[in-house]
Protein backbone atom coordinates (compact mmCIF):
# COMPACT_ATOMS: atom_id res chain seq x y z
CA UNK A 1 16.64 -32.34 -56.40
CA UNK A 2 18.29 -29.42 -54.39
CA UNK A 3 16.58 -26.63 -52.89
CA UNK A 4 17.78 -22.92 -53.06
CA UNK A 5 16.46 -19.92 -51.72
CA UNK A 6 15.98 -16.94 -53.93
CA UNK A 7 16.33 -13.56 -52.27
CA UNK A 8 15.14 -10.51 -54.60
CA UNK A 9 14.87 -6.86 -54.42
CA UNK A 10 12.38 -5.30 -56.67
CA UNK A 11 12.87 -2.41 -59.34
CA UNK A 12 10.93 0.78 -58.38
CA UNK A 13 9.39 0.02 -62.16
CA UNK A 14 8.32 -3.17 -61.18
CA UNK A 15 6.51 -2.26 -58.63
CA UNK A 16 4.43 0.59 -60.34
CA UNK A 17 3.55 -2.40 -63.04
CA UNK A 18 2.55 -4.45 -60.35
CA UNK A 19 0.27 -1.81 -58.38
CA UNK A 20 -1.40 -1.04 -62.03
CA UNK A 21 -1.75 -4.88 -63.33
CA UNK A 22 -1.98 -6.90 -59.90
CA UNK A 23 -1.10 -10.37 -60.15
CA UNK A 24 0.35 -13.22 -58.58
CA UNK A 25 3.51 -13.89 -59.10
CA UNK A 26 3.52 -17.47 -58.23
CA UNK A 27 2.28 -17.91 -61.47
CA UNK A 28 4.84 -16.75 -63.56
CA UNK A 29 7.50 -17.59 -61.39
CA UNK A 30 6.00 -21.54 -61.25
CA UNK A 31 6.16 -21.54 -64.66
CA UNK A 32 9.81 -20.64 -65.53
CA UNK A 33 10.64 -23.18 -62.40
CA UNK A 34 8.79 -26.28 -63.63
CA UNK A 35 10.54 -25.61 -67.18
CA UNK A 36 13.35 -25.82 -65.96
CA UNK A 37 12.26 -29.54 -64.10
CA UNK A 38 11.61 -28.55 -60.47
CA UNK A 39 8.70 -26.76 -58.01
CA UNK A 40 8.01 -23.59 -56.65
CA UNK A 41 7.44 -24.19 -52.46
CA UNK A 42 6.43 -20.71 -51.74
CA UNK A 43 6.73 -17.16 -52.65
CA UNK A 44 6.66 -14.45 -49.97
CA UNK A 45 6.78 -10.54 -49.84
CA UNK A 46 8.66 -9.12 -46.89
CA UNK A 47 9.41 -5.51 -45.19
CA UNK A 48 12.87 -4.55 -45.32
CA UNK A 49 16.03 -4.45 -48.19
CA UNK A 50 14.76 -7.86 -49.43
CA UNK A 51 11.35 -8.02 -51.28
CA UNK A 52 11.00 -11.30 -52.07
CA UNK A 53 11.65 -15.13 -51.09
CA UNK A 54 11.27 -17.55 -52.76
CA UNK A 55 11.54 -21.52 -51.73
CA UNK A 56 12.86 -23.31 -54.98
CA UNK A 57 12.90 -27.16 -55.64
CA UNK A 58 15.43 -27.82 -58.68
CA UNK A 59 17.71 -30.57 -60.09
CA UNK A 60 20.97 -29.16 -59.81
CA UNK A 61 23.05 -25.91 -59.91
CA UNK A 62 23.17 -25.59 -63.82
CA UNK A 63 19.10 -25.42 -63.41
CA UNK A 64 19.46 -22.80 -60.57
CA UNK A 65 21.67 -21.10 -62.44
CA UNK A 66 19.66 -20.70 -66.01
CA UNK A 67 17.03 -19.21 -63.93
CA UNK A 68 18.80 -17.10 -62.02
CA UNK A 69 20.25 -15.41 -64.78
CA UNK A 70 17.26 -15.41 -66.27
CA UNK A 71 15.30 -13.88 -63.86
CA UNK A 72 18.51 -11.27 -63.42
CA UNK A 73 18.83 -10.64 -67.25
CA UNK A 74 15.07 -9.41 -66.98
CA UNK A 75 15.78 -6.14 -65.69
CA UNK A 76 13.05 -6.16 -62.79
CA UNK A 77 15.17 -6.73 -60.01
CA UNK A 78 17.78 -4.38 -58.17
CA UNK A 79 19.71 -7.47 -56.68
CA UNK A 80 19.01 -10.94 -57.06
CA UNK A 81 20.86 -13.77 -54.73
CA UNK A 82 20.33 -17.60 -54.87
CA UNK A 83 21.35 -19.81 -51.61
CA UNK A 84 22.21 -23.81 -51.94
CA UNK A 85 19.58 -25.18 -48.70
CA UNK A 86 21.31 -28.15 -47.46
CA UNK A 87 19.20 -30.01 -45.14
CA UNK A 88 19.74 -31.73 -42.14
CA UNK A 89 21.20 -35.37 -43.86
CA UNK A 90 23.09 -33.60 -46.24
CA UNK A 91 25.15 -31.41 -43.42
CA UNK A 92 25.71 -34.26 -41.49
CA UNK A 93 27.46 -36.38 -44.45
CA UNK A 94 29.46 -32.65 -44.85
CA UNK A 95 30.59 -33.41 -41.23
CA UNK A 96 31.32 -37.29 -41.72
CA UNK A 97 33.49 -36.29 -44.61
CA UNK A 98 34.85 -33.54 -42.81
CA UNK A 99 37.17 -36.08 -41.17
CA UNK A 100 38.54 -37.51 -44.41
CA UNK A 101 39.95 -34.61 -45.87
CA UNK A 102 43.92 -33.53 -45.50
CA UNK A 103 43.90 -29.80 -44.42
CA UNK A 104 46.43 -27.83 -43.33
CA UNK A 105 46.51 -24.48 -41.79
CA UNK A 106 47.90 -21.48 -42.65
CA UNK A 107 51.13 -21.23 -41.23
CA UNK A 108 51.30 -24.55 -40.12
């Protein structure tokens, strides 16, 4: 399982629908996840150009994909960005393998 973080920006219409039908989002948003075979960590609101964050759990890229366009497709969201997380193990094999790959620089 990978985890992403979901940056989203929130339709001026979306936000009138939410101030007339309050709800939590987690909800929703924990339901489209766990179809798709992961977990919703955590959903946040914040000040600012991004609205939302969201901490993902999901199996791959092709999952984080499908519900990222999804979620896009829906019409509700001015921008919508998902980031791969790698944690600490996983950038530290990067850097082992950094050392077995040829590279050569530009002009070189």
């Amino acid at each position: 399982m990978a985890l992403y973080l979901v940056q989203a920006t929130i339709e001026p219409e979306s936000w009138r629908a939410l101030l007339a039908h309050p709800e939590d989002r987690r909800e929703a948003a924990g339901r489209t996840i766990e179809a798709a075979g992961g977990r919703l960590h955590g959903l946040w609101y914040a000040f600012g150009p991004t609205d939302a964050y969201l901490l993902v759990e999901l199996p791959g890229n092709v999952e984080a994909a499908a519900v990222s366009l999804l979620i896009a497709s829906s019409g509700h969201y001015r921008s919508l960005a998902t980031t791969v997380l790698l944690d600490v193990e996983e950038l530290l094999a990067a850097v082992e393998r950094v050392g077995t790959l040829p590279y050569r620089a530009p002009g070189e």
